[in-house]
Protein backbone atom coordinates (compact mmCIF):
# COMPACT_ATOMS: atom_id res chain seq x y z
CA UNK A 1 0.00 0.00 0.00
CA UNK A 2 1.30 3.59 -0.99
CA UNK A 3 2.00 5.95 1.48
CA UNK A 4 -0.23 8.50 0.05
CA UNK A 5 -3.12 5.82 0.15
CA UNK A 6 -2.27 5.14 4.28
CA UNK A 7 -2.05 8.66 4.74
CA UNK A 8 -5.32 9.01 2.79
CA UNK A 9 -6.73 6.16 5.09
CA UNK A 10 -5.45 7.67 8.11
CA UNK A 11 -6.72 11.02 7.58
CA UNK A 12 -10.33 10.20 6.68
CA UNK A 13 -10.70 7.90 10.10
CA UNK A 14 -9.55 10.26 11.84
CA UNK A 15 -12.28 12.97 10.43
CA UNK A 16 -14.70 10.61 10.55
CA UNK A 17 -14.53 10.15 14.41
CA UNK A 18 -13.61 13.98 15.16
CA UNK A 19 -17.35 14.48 13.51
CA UNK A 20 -19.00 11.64 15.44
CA UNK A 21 -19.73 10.04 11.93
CA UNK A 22 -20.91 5.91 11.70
CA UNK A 23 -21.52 4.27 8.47
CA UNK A 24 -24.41 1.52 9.67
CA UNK A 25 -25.89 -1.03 7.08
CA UNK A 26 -28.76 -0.31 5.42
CA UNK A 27 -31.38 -3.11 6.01
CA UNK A 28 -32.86 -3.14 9.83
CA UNK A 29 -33.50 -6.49 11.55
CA UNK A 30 -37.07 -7.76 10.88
CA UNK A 31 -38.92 -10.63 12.41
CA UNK A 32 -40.14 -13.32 9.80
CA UNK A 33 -43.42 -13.76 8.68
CA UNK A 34 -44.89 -17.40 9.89
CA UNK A 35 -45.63 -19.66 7.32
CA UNK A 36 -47.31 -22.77 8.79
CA UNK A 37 -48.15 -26.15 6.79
CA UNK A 38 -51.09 -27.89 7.62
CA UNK A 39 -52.59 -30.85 6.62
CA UNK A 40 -56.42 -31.91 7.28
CA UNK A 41 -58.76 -34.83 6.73
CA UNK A 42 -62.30 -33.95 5.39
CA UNK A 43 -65.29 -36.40 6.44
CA UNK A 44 -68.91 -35.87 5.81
CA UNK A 45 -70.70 -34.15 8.38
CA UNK A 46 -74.09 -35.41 6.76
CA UNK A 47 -75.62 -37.68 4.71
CA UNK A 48 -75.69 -35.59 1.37
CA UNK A 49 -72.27 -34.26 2.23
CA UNK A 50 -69.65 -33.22 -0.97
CA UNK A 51 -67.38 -35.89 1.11
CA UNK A 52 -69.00 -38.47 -0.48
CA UNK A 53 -66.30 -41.32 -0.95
CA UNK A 54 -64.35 -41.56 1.71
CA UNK A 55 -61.98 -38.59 3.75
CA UNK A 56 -60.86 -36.20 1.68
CA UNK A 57 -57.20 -34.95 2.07
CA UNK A 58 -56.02 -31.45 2.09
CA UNK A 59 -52.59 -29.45 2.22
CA UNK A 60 -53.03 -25.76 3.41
CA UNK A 61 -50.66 -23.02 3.89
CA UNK A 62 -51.65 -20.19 6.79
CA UNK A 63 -49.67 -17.60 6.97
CA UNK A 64 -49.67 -14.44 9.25
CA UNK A 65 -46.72 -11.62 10.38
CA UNK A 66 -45.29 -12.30 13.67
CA UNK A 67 -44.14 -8.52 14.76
CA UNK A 68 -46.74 -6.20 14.46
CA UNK A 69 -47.21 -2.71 15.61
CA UNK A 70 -50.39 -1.65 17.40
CA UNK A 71 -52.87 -0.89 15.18
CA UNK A 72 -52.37 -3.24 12.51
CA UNK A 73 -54.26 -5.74 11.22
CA UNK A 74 -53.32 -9.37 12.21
CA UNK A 75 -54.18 -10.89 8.97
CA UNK A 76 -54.46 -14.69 8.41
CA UNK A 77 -53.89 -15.34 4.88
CA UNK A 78 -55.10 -19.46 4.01
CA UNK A 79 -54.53 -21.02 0.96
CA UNK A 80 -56.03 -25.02 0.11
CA UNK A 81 -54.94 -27.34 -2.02
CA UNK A 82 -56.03 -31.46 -2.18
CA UNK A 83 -52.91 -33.34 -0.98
CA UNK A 84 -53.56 -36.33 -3.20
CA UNK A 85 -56.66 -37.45 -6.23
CA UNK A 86 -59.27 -37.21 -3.21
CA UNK A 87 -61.41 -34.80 -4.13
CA UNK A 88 -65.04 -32.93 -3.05
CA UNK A 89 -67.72 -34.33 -5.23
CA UNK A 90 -71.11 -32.60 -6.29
CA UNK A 91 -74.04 -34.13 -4.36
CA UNK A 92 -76.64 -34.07 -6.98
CA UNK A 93 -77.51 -32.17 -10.49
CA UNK A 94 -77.35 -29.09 -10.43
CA UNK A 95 -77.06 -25.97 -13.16
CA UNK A 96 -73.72 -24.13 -13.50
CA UNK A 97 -72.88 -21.89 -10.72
CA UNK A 98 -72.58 -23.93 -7.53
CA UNK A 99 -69.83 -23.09 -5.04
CA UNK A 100 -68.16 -24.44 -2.36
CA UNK A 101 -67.14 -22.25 0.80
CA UNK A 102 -64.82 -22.67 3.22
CA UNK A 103 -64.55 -20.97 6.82
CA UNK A 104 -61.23 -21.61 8.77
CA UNK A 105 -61.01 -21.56 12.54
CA UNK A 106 -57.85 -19.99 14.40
CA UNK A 107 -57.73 -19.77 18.21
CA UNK A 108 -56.41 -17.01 19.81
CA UNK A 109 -54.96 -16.96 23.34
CA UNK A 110 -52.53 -15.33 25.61
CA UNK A 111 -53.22 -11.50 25.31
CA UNK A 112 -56.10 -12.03 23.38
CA UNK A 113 -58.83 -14.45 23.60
CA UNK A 114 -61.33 -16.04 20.90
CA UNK A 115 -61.46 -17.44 17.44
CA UNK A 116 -60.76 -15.62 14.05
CA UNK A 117 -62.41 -17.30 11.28
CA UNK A 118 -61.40 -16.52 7.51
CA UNK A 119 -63.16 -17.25 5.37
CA UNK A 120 -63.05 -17.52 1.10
CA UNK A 121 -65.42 -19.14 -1.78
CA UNK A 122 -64.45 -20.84 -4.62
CA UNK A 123 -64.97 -19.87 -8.72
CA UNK A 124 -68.34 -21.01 -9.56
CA UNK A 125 -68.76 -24.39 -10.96
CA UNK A 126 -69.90 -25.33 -14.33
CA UNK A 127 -73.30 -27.79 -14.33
CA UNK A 128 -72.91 -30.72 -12.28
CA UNK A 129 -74.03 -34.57 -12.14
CA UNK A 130 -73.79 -36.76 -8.81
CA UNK A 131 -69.92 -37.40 -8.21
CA UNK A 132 -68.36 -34.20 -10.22
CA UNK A 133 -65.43 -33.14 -9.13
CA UNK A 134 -65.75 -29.72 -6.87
CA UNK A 135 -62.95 -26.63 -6.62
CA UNK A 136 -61.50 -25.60 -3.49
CA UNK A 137 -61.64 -21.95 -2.20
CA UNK A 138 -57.78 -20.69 -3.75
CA UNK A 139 -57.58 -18.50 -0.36
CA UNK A 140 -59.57 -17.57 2.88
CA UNK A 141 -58.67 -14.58 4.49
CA UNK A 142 -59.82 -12.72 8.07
CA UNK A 143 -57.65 -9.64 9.36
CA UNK A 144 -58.58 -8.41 12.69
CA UNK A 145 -56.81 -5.32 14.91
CA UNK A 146 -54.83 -5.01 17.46
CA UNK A 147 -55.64 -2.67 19.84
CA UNK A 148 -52.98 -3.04 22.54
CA UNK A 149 -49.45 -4.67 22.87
CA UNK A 150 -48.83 -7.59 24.25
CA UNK A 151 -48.47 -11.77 22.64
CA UNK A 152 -50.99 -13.82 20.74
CA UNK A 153 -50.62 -17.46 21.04
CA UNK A 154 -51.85 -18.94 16.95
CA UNK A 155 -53.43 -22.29 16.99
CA UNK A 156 -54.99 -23.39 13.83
CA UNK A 157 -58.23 -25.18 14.15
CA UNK A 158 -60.68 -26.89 11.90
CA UNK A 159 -61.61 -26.42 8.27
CA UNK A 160 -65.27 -26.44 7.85
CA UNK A 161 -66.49 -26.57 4.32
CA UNK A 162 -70.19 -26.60 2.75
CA UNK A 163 -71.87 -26.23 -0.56
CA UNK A 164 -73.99 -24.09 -2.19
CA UNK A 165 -76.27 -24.64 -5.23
CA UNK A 166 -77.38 -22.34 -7.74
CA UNK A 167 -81.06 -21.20 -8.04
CA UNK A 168 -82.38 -22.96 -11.65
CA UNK A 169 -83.00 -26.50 -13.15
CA UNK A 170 -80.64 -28.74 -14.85
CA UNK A 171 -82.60 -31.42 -17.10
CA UNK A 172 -81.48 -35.41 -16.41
CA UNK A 173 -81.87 -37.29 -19.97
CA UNK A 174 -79.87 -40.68 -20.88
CA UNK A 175 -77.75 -38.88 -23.49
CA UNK A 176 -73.92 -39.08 -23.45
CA UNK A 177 -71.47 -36.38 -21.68
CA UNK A 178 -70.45 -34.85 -24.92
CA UNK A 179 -74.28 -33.71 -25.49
CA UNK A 180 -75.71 -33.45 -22.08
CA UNK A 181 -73.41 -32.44 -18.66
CA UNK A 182 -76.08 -34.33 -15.97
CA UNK A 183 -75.27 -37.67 -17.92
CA UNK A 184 -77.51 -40.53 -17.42
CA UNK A 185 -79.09 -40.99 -13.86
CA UNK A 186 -82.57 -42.55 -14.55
CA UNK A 187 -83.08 -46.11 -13.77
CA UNK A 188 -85.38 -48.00 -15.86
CA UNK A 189 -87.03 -50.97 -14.94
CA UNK A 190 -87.52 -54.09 -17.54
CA UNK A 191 -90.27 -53.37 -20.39
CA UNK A 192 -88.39 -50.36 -21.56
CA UNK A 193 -86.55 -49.77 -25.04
CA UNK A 194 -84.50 -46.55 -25.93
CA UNK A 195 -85.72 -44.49 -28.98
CA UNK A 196 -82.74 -42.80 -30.57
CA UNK A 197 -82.32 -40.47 -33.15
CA UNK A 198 -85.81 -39.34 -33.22
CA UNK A 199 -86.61 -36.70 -35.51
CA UNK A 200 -86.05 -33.19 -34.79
CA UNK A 201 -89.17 -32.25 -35.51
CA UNK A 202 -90.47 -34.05 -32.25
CA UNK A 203 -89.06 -31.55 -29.96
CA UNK A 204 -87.36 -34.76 -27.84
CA UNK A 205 -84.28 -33.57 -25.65
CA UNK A 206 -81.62 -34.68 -27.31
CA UNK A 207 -83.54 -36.12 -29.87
CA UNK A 208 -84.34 -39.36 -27.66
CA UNK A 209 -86.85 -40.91 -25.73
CA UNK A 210 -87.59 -44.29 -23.42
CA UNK A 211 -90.60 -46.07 -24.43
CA UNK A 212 -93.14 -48.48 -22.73
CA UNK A 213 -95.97 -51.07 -23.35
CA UNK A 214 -96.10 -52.71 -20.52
CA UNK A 215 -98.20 -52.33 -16.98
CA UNK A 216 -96.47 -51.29 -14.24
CA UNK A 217 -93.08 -50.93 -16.20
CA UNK A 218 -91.55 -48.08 -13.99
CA UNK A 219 -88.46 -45.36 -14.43
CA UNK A 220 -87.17 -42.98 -11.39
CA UNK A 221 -84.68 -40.85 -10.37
CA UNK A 222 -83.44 -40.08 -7.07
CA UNK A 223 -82.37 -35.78 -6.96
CA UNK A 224 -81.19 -33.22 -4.57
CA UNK A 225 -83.70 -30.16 -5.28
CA UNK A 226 -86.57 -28.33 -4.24
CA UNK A 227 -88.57 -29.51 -6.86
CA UNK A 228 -89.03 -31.77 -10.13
CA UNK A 229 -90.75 -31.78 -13.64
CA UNK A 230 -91.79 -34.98 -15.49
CA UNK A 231 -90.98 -34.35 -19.37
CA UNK A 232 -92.70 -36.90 -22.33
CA UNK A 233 -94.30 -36.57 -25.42
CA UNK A 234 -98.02 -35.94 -25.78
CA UNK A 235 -99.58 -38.64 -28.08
CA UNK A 236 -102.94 -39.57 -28.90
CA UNK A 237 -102.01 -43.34 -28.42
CA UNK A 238 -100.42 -42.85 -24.73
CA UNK A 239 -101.67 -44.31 -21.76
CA UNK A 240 -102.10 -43.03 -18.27
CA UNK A 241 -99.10 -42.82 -16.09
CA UNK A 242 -98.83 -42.85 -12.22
CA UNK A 243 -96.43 -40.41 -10.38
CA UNK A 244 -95.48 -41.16 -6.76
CA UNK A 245 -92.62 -38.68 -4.88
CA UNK A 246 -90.77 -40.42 -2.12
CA UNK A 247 -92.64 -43.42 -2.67
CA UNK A 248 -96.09 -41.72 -2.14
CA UNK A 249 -98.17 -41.25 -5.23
CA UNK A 250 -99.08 -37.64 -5.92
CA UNK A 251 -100.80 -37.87 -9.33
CA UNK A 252 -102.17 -39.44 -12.31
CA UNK A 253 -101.13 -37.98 -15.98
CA UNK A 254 -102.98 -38.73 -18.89
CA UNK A 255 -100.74 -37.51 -22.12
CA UNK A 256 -103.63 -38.45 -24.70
CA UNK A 257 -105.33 -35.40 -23.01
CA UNK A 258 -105.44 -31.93 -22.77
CA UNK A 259 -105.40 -29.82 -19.62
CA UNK A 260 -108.81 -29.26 -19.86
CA UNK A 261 -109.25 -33.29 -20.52
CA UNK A 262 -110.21 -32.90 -24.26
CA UNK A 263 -108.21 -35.63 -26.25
CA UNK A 264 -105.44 -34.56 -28.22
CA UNK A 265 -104.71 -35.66 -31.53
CA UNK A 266 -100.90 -34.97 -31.70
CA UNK A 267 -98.30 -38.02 -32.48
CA UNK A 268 -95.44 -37.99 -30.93
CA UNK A 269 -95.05 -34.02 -29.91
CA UNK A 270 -91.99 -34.67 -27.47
CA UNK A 271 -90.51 -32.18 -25.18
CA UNK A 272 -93.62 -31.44 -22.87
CA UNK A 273 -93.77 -30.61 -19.43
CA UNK A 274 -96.69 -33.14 -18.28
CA UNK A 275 -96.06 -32.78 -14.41
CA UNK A 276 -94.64 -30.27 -12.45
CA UNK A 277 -94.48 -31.28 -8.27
CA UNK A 278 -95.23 -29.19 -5.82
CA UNK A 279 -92.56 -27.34 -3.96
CA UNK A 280 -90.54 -29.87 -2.07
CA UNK A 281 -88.10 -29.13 1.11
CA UNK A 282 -84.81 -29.12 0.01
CA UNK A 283 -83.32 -32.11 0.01
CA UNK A 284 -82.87 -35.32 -1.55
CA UNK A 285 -86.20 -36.76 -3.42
CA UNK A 286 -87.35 -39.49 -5.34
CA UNK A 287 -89.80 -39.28 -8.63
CA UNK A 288 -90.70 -42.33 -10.26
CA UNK A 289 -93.24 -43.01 -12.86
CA UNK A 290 -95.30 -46.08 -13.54
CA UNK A 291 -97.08 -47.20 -16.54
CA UNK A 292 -100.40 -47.51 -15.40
CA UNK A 293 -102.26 -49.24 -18.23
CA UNK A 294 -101.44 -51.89 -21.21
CA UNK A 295 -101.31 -48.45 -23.57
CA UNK A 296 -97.71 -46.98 -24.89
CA UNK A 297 -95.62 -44.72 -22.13
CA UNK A 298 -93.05 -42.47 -22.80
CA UNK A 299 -90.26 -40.82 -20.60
CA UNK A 300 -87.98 -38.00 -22.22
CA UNK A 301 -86.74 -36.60 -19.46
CA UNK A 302 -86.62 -35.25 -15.56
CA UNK A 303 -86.31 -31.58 -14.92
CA UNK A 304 -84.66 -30.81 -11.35
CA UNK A 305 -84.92 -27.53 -9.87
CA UNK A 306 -83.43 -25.57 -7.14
CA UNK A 307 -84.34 -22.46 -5.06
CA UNK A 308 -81.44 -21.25 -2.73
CA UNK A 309 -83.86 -19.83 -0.64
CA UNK A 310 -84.56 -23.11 0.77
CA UNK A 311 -81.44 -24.66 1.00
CA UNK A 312 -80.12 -25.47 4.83
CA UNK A 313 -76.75 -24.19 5.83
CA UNK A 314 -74.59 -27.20 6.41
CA UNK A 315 -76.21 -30.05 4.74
CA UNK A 316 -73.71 -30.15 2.01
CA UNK A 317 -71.42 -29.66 4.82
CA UNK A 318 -67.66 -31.27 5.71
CA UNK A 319 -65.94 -30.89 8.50
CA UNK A 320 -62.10 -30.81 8.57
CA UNK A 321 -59.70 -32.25 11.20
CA UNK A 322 -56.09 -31.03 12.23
CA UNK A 323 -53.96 -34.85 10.82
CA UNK A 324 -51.86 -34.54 13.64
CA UNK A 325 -50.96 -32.27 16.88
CA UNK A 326 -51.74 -28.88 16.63
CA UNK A 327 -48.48 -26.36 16.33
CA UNK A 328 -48.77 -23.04 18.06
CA UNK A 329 -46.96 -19.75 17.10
CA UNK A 330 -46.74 -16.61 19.03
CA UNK A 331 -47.15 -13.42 17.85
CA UNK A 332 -45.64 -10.13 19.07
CA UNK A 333 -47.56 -6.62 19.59
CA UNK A 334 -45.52 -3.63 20.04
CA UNK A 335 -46.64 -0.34 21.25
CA UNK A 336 -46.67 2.26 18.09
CA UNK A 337 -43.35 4.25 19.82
CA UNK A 338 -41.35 0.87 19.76
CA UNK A 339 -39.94 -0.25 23.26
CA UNK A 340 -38.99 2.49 25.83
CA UNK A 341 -36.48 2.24 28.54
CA UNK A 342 -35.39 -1.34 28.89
CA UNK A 343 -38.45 -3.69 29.64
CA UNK A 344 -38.90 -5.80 26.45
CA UNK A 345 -43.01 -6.64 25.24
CA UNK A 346 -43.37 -10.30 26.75
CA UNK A 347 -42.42 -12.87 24.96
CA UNK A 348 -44.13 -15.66 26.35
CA UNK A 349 -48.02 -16.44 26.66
CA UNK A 350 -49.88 -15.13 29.43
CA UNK A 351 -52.49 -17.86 29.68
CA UNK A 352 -52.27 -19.83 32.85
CA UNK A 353 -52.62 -23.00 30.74
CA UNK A 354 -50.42 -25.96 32.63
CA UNK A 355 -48.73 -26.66 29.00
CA UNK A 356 -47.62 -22.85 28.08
CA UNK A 357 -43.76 -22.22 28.76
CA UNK A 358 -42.85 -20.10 31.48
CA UNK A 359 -40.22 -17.22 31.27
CA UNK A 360 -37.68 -16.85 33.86
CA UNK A 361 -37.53 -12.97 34.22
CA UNK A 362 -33.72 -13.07 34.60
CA UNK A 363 -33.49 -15.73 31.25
CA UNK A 364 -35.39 -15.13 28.18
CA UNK A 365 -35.61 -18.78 27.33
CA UNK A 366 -38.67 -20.12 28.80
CA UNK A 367 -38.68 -23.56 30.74
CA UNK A 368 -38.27 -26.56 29.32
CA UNK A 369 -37.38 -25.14 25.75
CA UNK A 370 -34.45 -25.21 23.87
CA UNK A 371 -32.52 -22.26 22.46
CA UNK A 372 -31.56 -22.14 18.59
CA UNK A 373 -29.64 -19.35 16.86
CA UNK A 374 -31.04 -16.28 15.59
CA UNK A 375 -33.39 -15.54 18.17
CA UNK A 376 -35.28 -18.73 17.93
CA UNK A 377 -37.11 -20.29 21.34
CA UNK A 378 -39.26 -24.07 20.60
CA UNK A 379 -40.64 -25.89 23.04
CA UNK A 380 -39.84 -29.63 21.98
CA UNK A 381 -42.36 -31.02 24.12
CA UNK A 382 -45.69 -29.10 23.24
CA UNK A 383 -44.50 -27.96 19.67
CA UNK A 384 -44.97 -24.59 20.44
CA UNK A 385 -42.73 -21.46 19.07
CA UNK A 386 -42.34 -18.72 20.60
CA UNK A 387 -41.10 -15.70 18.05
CA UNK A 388 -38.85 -13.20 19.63
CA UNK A 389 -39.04 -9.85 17.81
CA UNK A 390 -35.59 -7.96 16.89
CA UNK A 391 -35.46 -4.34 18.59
CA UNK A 392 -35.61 -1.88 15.30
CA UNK A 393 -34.62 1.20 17.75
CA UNK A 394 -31.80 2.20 19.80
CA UNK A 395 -33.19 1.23 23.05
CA UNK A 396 -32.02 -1.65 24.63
CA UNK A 397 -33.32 -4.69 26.01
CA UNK A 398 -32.52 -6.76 29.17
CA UNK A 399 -34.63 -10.07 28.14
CA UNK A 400 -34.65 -9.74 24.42
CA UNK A 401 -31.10 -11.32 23.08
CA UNK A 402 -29.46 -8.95 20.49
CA UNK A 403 -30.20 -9.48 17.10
CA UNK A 404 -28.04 -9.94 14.68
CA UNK A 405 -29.77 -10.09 11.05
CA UNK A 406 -33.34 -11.03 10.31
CA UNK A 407 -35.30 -13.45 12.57
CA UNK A 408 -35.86 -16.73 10.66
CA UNK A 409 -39.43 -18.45 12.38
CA UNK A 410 -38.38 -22.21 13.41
CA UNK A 411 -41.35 -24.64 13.32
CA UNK A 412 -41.82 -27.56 15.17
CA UNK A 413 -41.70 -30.84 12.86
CA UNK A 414 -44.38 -32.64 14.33
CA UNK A 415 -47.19 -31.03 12.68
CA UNK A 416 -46.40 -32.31 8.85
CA UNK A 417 -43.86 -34.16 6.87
CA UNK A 418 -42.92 -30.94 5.13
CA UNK A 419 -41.51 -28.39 7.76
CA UNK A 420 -43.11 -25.11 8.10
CA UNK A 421 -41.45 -22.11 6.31
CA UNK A 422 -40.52 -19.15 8.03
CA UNK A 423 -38.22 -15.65 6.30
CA UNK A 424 -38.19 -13.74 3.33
CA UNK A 425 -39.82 -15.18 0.01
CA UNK A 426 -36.71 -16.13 -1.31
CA UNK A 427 -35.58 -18.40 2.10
CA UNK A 428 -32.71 -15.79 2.00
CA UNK A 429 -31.66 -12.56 3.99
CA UNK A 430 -32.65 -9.58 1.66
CA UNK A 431 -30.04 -7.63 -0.21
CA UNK A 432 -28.58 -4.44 2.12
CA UNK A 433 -29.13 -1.12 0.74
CA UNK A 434 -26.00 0.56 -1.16
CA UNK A 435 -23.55 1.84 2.25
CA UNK A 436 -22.88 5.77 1.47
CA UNK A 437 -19.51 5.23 -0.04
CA UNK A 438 -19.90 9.01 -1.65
CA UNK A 439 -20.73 10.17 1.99
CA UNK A 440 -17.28 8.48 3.35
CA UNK A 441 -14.94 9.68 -0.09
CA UNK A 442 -16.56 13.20 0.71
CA UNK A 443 -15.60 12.66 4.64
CA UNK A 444 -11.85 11.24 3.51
CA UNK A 445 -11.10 14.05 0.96
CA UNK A 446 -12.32 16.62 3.52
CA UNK A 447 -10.32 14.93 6.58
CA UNK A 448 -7.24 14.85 4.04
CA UNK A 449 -7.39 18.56 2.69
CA UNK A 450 -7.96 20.04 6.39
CA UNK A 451 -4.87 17.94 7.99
CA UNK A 452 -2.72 19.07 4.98
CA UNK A 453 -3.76 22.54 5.57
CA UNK A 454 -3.02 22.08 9.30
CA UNK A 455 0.19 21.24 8.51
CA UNK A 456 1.21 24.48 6.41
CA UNK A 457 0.07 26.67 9.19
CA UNK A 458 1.83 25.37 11.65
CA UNK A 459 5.19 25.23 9.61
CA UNK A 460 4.50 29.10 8.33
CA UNK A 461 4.17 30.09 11.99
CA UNK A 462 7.31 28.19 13.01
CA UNK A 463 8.81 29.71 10.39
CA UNK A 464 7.84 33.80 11.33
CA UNK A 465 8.83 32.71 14.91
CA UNK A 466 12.88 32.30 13.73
C-alpha cells in the first residue's frame, strides 16, 4: 500500500470520528413472517355431504406476520390445495354456478382471547351430475386489529367446508357427456326400449326418448332439489301414467289429453312438461313413474330444480380435522413508539394453561425449551414457538437477546412431513441497501485537505517565529 493511500486512510478515520460520523448497514432487523403447513382430513358431516367417498385430504398453507405494531391488522392469509386425487364431489344435479365455501377456525390466546375465522369461496362451478369433481376456495382470508401490545398465542383449528347450489333447473336425460353435462341418472325398470335419433321435428331432448308397453313398467330418479318436472311426449295413443314422490303417489297424468281433458290428436309431440311437483323441502327426493295401463308410455326426461332460498346451511357440509398435533406460534404486539427504557413486550403467553412455557424474568428462554440461533425459542415437548421480535430502535433490552440479522421463524416438525417455512420469500436474507460510499470519499477528501492545511500553518508560523 502507498504511502499516500495510508495517509489518505489515516486522515479520513480520523475525520470521521472527530465528527462523530458511523456508516451503519442499510437493512434493519425484521422478524419473519410465519408460514405454517397444515394438513387436514375432510369427512362428511351429513348424509348428502360433498365428502362423499371416503376422507378427503387437504394441504393448506396459513400464513400471518409475527411482529406487528399496534394498530395493525393481524391478517391470516389461508390457501387449500387437495394433498392427493381425493377430491369434493357434487351431491346431486345441479345448473352451473354452484360453489363451495370454506370458513377456517384460528384460536387465539394469551393476550387475546377467541377465534378468528377466515373465510373464502371458490370460482363457480360449471353444471354438475352426482360425483363431479368440486374446486376448493384458492384463499380464505380474516384480518382483525390489534388494539394493545402484548403476545398472541396462533393455533390453527378446523376447516369447515359446505356447498352451495345455484337457483335454476338442470334437465337429467340418458344422453352421453359430450351432449348433455347431468349424464344418465334414470333407472329404468324391464319393459323399456330406448328411442334414438328421433326426428327433430319431435321436440325430444336430445332427440331421444324411453318407451313403454307394458303395466307397471316403472323409471325414477333419485335428486337433490326443491322440486321436479316430469318431461314426455303428448300422443294420442299414450296411456295413463302414475307419479309417486318419495314413494307416495301424488298424481295421475294422462298424455292423450289436454289440460282441460279434451283428447289430443298430436303423435309424438316430445318435449312437454306433463307434471310439475309441488314445492318440495330441500333435500334429496325421489320421482318415479309407472305405466299404469297396457297403452304406450313415454319418458324423455326429468327436470330438477333448485331455489337457494330453501337450501339449509350445512347439509352439504364437511368438516375438517387437524392430521396430527396442533403447532402453536406466538405473535408479538408492540406499542406504536417501539420499546422504551429497557423492559422488552413479553415474549411468552400469558395464559395460565399448565402446558404454556414459562419465562424466567432473569433468562429469556422459557422452561423446558431449547434455544436455537437467531433468536429462535421451541418448546420440543408441546411444539410450540415462541417468536422473539428484533429491537428496530436504539433502546435496549434486558430479556430480548441482540439481534443480529433477520429473525428466521423455526417450526416444530411434528405437525407435517414438510416443515413449516418461516423468512423472506426467497428463504434468503434480503439484499442491504447501497452503504454511502460518496458520503465516506466526501468525509476522507475533507479529513485529508484540512490535515494538509493544518500542517502548512503550523510550519509558516514556526517559520515567522525564527
Amino acid at each position: 500500500m502507498s504511502r499516500w493511500r495510508k495517509a489518505l486512510i489515516a486522515a479520513s478515520v480520523g475525520s470521521v470520528a472527530a465528527l462523530g460520523i458511523v456508516v451503519l448497514p442499510g437493512t434493519p432487523a425484521i422478524a419473519a413472517p410465519a408460514d405454517l403447513v397444515v394438513e387436514y382430513d375432510c369427512v362428511a358431516s351429513g348424509p348428502n355431504s360433498i365428502v362423499r367417498h371416503g376422507p378427503v385430504r387437504l394441504k393448506t398453507n396459513l400464513t400471518f406476520a409475527t411482529d406487528l405494531v399496534v394498530g395493525d391488522p393481524l391478517n391470516f392469509t389461508w390457501k387449500l390445495h387437495y394433498a392427493n386425487d381425493s377430491r369434493l364431489q357434487s351431491p346431486g344435479y345441479f345448473p352451473a354456478g354452484g360453489q363451495v365455501h370454506g370458513t377456517g377456525n384460528v384460536q387465539l390466546t394469551s393476550s387475546w382471547q377467541g377465534i378468528l375465522q377466515p373465510k373464502g369461496s371458490a370460482d363457480p362451478e360449471k353444471a354438475l351430475r352426482p360425483d363431479s369433481h368440486l374446486s376448493l376456495p384458492e384463499t380464505m382470508n380474516d384480518p382483525g386489529l390489534t388494539d394493545k401490545p402484548g403476545t398472541i398465542t396462533v393455533t390453527p383449528k378446523d376447516i369447515e367446508l359446505d356447498f352451495t347450489p345455484p337457483d335454476g333447473s338442470v334437465v337429467v336425460n340418458d344422453g352421453d357427456d359430450a351432449d348433455n353435462p347431468s349424464d344418465m341418472g334414470i333407472v329404468y325398470s324391464s319393459g323399456w326400449v330406448s328411442l334414438d335419433d328421433r326426428p327433430g321435428s319431435e321436440n325430444h331432448v336430445h332427440n331421444d326418448l324411453h318407451q313403454t308397453d307394458e303395466i307397471n313398467a316403472s323409471a325414477e330418479l333419485t335428486f337433490i332439489g326443491t322440486g321436479v318436472e316430469y318431461i314426455g311426449p303428448t300422443d294420442k295413443d299414450a296411456g295413463p301414467v302414475d307419479i309417486y314422490i318419495d314413494d307416495q303417489k301424488r298424481a295421475t297424468v294422462d298424455p292423450s289429453r289436454s289440460d282441460d281433458d279434451v283428447p289430443v290428436n298430436d303423435d309424438m309431440d316430445g318435449g312437454q312438461t306433463l307434471w310439475t311437483s309441488a314445492p318440495l323441502t330441500y333435500g334429496q327426493h325421489k320421482i318415479k313413474i309407472v305405466n299404469a295401463a297396457n297403452k304406450p308410455a313415454w319418458l324423455d326426461a326429468f327436470r330438477v330444480t333448485t331455489n337457494t332460498s330453501k337450501t339449509p346451511t350445512g347439509y352439504h357440509g364437511a368438516k375438517c380435522n387437524l392430521a396430527s398435533s396442533p403447532v402453536s406460534v406466538v405473535v408479538t404486539v408492540r406499542a406504536k413508539s417501539g420499546p422504551t427504557g429497557t423492559q422488552s413486550p413479553p415474549v411468552s403467553p400469558t395464559n395460565t394453561s399448565t402446558n404454556s412455557p414459562t419465562t424466567d424474568p432473569t433468562n429469556p428462554t422459557p422452561t423446558g425449551t431449547h434455544t436455537t440461533p437467531n433468536n429462535r425459542t421451541t418448546d420440543i415437548g408441546l411444539g410450540r414457538v415462541i417468536v422473539v421480535p428484533t429491537a428496530t430502535g436504539t433502546s435496549t433490552s434486558t430479556t430480548t437477546p441482540k439481534a443480529t440479522g433477520p429473525t428466521a421463524t423455526k417450526y416444530y416438525r411434528a405437525q407435517v412431513a414438510n416443515t413449516p417455512k418461516g423468512g423472506v420469500d426467497s428463504g434468503e436474507a434480503p439484499d442491504r441497501e447501497d452503504r454511502p460510499y460518496g458520503l465516506m470519499a466526501a468525509l476522507v477528501i475533507g479529513g485529508a485537505g484540512g490535515g494538509l492545511l493544518l500542517r502548512r500553518r503550523r510550519a509558516a508560523h514556526a517559520g515567522g517565529a525564527h
